[in-house]
Protein backbone atom coordinates (compact mmCIF):
# COMPACT_ATOMS: atom_id res chain seq x y z
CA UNK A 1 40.43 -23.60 48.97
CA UNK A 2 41.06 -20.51 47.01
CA UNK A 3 39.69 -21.88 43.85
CA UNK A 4 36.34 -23.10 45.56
CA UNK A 5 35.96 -19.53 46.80
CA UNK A 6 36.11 -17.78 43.96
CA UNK A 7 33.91 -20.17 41.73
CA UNK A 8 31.29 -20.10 44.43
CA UNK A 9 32.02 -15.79 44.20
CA UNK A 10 31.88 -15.77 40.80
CA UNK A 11 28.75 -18.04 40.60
CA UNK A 12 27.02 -15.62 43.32
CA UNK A 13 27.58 -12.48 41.17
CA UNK A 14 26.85 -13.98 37.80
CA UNK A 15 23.49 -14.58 38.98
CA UNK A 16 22.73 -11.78 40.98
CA UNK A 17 23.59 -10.04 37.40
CA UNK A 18 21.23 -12.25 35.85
CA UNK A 19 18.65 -11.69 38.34
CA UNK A 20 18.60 -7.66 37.92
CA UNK A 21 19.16 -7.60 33.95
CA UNK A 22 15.91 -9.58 32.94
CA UNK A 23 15.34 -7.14 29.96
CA UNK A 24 19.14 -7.95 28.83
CA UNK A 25 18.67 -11.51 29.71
CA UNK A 26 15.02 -11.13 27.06
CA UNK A 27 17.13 -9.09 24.78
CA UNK A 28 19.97 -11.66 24.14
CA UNK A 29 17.25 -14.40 24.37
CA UNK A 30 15.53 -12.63 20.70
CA UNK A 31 18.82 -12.46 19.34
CA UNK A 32 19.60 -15.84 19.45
CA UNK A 33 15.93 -16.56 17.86
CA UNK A 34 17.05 -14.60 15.07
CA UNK A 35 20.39 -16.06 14.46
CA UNK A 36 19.17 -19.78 14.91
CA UNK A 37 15.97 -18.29 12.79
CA UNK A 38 18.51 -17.61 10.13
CA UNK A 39 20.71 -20.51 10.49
CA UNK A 40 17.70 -22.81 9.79
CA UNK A 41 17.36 -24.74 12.82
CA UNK A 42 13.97 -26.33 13.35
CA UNK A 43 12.77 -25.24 16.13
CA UNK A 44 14.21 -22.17 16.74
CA UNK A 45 14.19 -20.61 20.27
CA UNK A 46 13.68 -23.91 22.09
CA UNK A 47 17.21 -26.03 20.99
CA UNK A 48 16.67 -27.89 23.93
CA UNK A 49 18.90 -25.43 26.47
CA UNK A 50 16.24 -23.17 27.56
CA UNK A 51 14.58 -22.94 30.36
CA UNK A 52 11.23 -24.09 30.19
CA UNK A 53 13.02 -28.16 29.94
CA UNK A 54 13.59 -27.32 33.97
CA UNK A 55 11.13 -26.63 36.40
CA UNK A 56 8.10 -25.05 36.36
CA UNK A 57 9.04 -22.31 33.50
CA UNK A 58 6.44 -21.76 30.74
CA UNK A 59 7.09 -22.27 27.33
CA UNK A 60 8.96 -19.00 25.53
CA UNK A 61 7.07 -17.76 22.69
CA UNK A 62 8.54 -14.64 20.42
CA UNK A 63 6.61 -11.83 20.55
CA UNK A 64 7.14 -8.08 19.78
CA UNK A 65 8.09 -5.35 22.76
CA UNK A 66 8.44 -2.16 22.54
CA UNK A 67 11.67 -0.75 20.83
CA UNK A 68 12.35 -3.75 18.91
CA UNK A 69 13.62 -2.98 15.93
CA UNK A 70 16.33 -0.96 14.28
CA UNK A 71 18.49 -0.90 17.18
């Protein structure tokens, strides 16, 4: 019982996280464009794990923000 409870905890406050770090969520999301970018993947950004294979999310599309860069 103890081990249901915290995986359902755990699950809870990983995505209330999620849900209130959407620039850190976009963030991590360019970094791994750039590393599978570098690695040579072909279609880099979309290696079949994102998001837009469920529901009704649009396709993701790199494009620049502000303070992108040398940070």
């Amino acid at each position: 019982m103890a081990l249901w409870l915290c995986t359902f905890l755990h699950t809870l406050a990983v995505e209330i996280y999620l849900s209130l770090t959407p620039l850190e969520a976009e963030r991590l999301r360019r970094l791994s464009y750039h590393k599978q970018l570098a690695a040579g993947l072909p279609n880099p950004g979309s290696a079949g794990t994102t998001v837009q294979g469920w529901g009704d999310a649009g396709e993701w599309r790199m494009s620049g923000l502000k303070g992108e860069g040398g940070g």
